[in-house]
N, C-alpha and C. Protein backbone atom coordinates (compact mmCIF):
# COMPACT_ATOMS: atom_id res chain seq x y z
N UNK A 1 7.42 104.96 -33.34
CA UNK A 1 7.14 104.12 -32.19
C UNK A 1 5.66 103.73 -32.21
N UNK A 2 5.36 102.63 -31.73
CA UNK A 2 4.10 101.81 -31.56
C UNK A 2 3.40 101.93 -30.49
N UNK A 3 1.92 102.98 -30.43
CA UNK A 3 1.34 103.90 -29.48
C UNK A 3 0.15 102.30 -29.36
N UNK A 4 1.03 101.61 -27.78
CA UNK A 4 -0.19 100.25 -28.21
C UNK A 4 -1.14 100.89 -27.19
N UNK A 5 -1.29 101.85 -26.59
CA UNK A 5 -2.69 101.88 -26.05
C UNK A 5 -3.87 102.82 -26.63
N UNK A 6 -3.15 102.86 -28.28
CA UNK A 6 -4.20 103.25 -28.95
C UNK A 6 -4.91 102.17 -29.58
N UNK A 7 -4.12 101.18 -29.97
CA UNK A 7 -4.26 100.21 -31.06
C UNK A 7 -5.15 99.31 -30.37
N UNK A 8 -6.20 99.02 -30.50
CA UNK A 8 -7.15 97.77 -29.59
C UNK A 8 -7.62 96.77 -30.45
N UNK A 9 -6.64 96.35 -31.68
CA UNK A 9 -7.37 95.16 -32.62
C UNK A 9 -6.71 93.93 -31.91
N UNK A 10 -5.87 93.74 -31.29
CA UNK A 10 -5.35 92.59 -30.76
C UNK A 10 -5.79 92.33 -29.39
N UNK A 11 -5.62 90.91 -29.13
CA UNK A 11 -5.80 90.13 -27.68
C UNK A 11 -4.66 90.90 -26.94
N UNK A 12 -4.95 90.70 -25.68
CA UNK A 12 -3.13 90.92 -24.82
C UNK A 12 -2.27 90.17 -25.08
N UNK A 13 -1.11 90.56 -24.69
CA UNK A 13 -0.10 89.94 -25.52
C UNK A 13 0.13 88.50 -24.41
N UNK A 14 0.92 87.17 -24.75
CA UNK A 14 0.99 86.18 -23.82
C UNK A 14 2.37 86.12 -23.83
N UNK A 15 3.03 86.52 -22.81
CA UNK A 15 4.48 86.79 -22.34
C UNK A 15 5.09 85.58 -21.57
N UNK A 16 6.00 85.58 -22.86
CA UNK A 16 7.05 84.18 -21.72
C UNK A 16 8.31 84.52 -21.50
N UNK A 17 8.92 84.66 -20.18
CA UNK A 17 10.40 84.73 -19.81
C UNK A 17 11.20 84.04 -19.10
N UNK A 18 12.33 83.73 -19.64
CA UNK A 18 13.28 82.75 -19.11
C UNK A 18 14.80 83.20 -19.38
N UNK A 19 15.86 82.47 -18.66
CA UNK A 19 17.27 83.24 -18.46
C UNK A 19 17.57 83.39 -19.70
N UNK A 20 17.39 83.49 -21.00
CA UNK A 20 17.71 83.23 -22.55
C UNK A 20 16.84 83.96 -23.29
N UNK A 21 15.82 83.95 -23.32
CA UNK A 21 15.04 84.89 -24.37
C UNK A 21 13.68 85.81 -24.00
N UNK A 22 13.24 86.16 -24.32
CA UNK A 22 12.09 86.82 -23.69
C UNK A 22 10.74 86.52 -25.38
N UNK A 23 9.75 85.92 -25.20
CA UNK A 23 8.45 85.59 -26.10
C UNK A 23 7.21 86.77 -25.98
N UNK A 24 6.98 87.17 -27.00
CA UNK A 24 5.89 88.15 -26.52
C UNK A 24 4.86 87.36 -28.00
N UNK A 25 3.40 87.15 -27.76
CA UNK A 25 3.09 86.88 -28.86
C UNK A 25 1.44 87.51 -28.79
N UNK A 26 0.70 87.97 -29.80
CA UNK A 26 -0.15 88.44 -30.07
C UNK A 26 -0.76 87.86 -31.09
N UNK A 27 -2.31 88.39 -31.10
CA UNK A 27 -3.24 87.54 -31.80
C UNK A 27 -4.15 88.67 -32.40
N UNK A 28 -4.71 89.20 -33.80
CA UNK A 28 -5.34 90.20 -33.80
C UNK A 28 -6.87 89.33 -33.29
N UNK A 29 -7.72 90.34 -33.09
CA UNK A 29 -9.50 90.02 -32.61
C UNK A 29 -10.07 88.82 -33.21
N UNK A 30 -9.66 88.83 -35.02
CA UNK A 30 -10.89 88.01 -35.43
C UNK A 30 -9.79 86.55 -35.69
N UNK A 31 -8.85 86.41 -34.86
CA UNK A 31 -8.04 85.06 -35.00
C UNK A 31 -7.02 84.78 -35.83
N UNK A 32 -7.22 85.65 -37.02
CA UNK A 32 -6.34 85.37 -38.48
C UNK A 32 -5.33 85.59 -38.26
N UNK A 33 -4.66 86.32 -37.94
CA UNK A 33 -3.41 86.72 -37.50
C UNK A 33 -2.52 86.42 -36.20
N UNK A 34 -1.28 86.18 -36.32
CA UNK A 34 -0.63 85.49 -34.88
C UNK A 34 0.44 86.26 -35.20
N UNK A 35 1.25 86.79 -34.24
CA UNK A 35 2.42 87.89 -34.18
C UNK A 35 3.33 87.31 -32.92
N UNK A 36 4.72 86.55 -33.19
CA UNK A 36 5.32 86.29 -32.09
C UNK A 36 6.77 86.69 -32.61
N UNK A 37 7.09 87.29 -31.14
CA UNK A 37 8.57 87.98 -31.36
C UNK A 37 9.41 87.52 -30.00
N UNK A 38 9.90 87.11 -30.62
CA UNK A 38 11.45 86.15 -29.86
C UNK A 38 12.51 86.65 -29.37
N UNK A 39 12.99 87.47 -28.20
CA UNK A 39 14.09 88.74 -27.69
C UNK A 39 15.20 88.17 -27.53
N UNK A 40 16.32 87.95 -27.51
CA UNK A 40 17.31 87.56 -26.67
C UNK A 40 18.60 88.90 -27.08
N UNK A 41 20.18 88.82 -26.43
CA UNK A 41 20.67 89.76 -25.84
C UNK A 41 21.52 89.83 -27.22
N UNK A 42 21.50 89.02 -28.47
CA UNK A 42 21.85 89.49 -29.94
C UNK A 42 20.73 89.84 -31.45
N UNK A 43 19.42 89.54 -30.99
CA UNK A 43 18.72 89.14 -32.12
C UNK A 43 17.08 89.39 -31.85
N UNK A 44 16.55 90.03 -32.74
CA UNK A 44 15.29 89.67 -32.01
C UNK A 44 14.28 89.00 -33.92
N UNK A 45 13.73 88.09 -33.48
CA UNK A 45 13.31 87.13 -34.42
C UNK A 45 12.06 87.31 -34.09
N UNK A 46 11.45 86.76 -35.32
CA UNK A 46 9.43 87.32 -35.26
C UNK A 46 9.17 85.98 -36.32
N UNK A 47 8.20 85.51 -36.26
CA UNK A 47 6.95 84.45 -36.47
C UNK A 47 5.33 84.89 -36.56
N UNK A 48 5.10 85.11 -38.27
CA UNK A 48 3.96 86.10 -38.75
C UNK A 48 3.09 84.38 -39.16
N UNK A 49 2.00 84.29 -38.56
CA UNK A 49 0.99 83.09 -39.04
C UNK A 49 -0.51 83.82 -39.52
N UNK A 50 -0.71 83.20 -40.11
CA UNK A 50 -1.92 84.02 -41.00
C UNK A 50 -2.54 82.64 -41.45
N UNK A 51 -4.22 82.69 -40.77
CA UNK A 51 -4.76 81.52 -41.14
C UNK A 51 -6.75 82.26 -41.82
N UNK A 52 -6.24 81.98 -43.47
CA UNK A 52 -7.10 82.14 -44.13
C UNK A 52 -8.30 80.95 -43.81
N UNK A 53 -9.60 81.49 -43.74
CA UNK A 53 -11.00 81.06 -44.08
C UNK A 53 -10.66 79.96 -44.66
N UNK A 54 -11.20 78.69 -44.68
CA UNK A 54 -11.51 77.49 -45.62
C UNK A 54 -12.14 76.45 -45.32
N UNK A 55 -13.18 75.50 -46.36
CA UNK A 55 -13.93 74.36 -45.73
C UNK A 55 -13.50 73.44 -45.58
N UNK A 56 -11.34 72.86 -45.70
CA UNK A 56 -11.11 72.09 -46.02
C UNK A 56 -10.85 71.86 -43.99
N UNK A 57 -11.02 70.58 -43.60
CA UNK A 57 -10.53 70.38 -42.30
C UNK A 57 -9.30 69.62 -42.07
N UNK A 58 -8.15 69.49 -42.78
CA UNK A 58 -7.60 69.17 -42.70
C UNK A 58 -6.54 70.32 -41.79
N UNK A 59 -5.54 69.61 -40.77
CA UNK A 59 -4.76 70.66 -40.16
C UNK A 59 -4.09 71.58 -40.88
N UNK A 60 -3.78 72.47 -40.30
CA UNK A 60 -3.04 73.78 -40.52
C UNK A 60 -3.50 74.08 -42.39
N UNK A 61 -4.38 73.17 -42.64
CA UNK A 61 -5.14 74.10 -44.35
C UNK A 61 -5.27 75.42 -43.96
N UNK A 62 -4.92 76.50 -44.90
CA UNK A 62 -5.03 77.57 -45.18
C UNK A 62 -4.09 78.69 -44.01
N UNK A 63 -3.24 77.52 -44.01
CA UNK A 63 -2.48 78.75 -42.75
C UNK A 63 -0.84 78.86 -43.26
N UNK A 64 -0.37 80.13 -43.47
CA UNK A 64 0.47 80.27 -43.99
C UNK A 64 1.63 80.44 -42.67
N UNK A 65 2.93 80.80 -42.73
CA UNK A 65 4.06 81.08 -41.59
C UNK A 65 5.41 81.85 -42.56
N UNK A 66 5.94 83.06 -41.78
CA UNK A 66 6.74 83.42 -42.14
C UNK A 66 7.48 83.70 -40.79
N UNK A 67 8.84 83.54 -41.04
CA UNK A 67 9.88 83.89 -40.02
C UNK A 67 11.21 84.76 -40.40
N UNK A 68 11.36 85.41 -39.90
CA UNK A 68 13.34 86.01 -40.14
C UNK A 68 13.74 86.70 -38.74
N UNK A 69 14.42 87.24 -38.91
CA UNK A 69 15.50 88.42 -37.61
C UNK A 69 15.47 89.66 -38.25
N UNK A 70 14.59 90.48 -37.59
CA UNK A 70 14.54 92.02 -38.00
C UNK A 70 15.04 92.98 -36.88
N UNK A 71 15.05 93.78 -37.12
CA UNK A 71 15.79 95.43 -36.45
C UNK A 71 14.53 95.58 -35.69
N UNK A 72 15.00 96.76 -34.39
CA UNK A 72 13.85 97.19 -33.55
C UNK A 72 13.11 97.91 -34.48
N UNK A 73 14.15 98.69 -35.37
CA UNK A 73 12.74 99.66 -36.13
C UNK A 73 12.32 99.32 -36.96
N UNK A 74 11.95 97.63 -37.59
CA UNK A 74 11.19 97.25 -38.46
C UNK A 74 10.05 96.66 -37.95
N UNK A 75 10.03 96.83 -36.02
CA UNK A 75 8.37 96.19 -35.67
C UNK A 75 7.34 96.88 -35.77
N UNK A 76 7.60 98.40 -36.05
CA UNK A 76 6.38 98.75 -37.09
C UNK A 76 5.43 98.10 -37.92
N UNK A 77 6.42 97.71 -39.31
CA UNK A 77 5.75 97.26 -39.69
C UNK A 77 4.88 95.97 -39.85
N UNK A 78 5.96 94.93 -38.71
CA UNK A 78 4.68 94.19 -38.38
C UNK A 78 3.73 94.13 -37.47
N UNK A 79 4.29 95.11 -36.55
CA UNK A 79 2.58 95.74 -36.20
C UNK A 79 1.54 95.98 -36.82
N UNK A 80 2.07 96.74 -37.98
CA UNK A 80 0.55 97.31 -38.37
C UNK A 80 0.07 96.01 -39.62
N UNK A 81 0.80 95.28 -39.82
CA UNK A 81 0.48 93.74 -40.59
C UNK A 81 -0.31 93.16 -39.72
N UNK A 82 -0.33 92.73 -38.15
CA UNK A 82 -1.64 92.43 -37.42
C UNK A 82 -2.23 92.98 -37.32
N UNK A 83 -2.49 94.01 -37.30
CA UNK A 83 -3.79 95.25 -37.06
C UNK A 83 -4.64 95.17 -38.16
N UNK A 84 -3.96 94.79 -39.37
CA UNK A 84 -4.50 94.99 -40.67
C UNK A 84 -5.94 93.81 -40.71
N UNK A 85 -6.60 94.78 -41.12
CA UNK A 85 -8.16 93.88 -40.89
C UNK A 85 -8.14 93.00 -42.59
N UNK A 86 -9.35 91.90 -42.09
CA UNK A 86 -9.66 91.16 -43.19
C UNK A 86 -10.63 91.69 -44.48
């Protein structure tokens, strides 16, 4: 289990709820990292964004996105994938 009032590398989380799903999404400190997990009453789905350093200014340059549907006991490990420093 995920002891979050030890863990202080992330912003608070920005919580959205509505009759259908429940949004929880997190941000670690130095920006790079974005953690959003998607609830509803069959599935719970997560959205990992990771935006590397770069001089190019073009949008979303250097920002990667991964998505799937994982188990409660795999938000471990993307917990500790935002926590994880640069």
């Amino acid at each position: 289990m995920v002891d979050l009032d030890t863990q202080q590398n992330f912003t608070n989380p920005l919580i959205h709820i509505n009759e259908d799903e429940i949004m929880i999404e997190w941000w670690n400190k130095d920006g790079s990292r974005k953690l959003t997990v998607f609830a509803n009453v069959t599935e719970i789905d997560y959205l990992k964004v990771t935006k590397e350093n770069t001089t190019d200014n073009k949008p979303l340059s250097g920002v990667t996105m991964e998505d799937d549907t994982i188990s409660a006991s795999e938000f471990n490990t993307l917990w500790q994938w935002l926590l994880k420093g640069e």
